[in-house]
Protein backbone atom coordinates (compact mmCIF):
# COMPACT_ATOMS: atom_id res chain seq x y z
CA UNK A 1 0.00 0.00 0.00
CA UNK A 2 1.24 3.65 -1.19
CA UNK A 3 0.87 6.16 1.97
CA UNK A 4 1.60 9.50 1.13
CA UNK A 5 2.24 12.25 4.01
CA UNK A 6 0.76 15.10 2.73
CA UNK A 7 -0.32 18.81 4.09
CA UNK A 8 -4.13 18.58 3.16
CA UNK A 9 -4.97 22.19 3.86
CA UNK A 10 -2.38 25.55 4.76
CA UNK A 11 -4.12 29.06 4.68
CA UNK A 12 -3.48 32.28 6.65
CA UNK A 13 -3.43 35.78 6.10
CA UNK A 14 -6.78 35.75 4.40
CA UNK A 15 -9.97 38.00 4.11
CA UNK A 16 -12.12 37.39 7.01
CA UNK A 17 -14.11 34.55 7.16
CA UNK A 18 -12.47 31.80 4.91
CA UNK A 19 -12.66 28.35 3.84
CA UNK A 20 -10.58 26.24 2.13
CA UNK A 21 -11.85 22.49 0.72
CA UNK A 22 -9.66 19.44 0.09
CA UNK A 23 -11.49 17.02 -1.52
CA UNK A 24 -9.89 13.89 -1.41
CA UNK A 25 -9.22 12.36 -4.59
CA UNK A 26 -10.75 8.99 -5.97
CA UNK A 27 -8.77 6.03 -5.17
CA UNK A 28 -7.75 7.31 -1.70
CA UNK A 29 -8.12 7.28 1.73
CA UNK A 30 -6.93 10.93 4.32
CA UNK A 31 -6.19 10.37 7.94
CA UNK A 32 -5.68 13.77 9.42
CA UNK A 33 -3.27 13.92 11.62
CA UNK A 34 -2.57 16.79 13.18
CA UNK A 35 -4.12 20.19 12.79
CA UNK A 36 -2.01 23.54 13.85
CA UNK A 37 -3.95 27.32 14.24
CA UNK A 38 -1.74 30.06 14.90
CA UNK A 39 -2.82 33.99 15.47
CA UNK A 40 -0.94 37.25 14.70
CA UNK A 41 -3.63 39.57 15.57
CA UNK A 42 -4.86 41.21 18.63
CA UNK A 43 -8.35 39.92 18.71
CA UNK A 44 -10.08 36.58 19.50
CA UNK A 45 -10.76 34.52 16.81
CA UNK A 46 -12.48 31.47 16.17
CA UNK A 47 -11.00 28.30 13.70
CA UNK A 48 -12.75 24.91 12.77
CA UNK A 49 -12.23 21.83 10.68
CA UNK A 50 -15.05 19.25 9.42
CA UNK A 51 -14.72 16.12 7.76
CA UNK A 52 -17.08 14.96 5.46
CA UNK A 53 -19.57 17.47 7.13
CA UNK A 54 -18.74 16.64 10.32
CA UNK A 55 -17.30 19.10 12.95
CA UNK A 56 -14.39 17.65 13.98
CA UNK A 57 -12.15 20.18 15.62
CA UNK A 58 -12.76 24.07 17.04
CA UNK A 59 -11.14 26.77 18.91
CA UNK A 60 -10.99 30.32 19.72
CA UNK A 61 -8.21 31.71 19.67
CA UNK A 62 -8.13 34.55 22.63
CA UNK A 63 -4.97 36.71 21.60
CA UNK A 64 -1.99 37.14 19.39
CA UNK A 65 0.41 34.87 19.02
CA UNK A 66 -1.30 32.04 20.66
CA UNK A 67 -1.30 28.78 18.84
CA UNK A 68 -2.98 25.64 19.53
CA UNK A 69 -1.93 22.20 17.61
CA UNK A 70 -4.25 19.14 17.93
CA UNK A 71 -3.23 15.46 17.56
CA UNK A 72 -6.25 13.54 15.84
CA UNK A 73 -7.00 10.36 14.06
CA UNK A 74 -9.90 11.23 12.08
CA UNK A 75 -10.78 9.08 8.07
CA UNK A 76 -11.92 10.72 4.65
CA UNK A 77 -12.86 8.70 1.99
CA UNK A 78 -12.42 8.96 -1.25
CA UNK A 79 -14.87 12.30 -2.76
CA UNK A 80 -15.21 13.63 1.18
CA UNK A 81 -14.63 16.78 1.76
CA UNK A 82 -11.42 18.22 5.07
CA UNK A 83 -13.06 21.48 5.05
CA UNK A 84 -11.43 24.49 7.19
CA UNK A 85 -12.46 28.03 8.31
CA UNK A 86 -10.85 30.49 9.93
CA UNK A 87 -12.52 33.91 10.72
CA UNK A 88 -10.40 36.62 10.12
CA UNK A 89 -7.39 37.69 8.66
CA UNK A 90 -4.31 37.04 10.45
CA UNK A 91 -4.50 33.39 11.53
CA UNK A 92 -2.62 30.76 9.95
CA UNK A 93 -4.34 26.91 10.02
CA UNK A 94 -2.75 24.27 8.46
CA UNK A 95 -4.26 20.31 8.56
CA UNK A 96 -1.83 17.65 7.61
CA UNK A 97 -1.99 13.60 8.01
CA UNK A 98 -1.64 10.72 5.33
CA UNK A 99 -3.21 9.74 1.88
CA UNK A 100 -3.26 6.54 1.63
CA UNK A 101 -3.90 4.76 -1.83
CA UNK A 102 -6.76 2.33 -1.63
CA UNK A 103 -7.31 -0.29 -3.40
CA UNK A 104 -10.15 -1.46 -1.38
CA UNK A 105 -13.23 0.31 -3.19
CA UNK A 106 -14.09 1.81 0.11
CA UNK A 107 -16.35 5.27 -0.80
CA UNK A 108 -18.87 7.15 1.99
CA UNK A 109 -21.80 5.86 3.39
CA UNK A 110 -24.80 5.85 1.28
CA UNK A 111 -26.53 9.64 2.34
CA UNK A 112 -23.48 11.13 3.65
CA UNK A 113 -21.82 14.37 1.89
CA UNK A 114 -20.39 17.31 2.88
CA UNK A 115 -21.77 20.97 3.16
CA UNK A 116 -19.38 22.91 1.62
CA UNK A 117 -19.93 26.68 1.34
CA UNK A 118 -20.02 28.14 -1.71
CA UNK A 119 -16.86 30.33 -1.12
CA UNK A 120 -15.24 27.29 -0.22
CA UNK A 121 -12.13 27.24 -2.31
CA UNK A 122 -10.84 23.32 -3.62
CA UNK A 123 -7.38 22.47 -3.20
CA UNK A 124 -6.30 19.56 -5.60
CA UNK A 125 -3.56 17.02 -4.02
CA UNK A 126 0.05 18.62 -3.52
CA UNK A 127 1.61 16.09 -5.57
């Protein structure tokens, strides 16, 4: 099996209230690993990640220069969406883990899909 390490999502220094959409591609499988927010202004500001629709991670960030990492284990299929936000200029979020290739046919549940705004900006794979 091919496993890739790969940064799914990297943004900062946006306009307020951002998204950014990896989709991942067909014939693999993202484990997020780890997801790092990081603030350079003054004011408190709020970050999430979904997966597939799902809320999977939050925070506020209360002041500058405050960072917060979080170690998770958390699966999109093939066609899911890693969907972040951040909500203001100023804050850097970046969402890295593994792609793994699968072989196994394994796609999301019958019903499920992802919201994804409609400012929500793809990223294709790094590679």
């Amino acid at each position: 099996m091919t496993i890739y390490s790969e940064q799914l999502l990297a943004f900062s220094f946006v306009t307020p209230s951002a998204y950014q959409n990896y989709i991942v591609p067909a014939g693999y499988r993202a484990v997020v690993r780890n997801i790092n927010v990081m603030s350079f202004e003054g004011t408190s500001e709020f970050v999430w990640v979904s997966i597939a629709g799902h809320y999977v991670w939050g925070f506020r960030i209360p002041a500058t220069s405050l960072g917060q990492n979080a170690d998770v284990r958390q699966v999109a299929y093939a066609g899911q969406s890693i969907l972040g936000y951040i909500g203001s200029a100023g804050v850097h979020l970046a969402v890295s883990g593994y792609l793994f290739a699968d072989t196994s046919g394994r796609r999301a549940r019958a019903g499920v899909a992802a919201a994804v705004p409609a400012d929500a900006v793809e990223v294709p794979p790094l590679w």
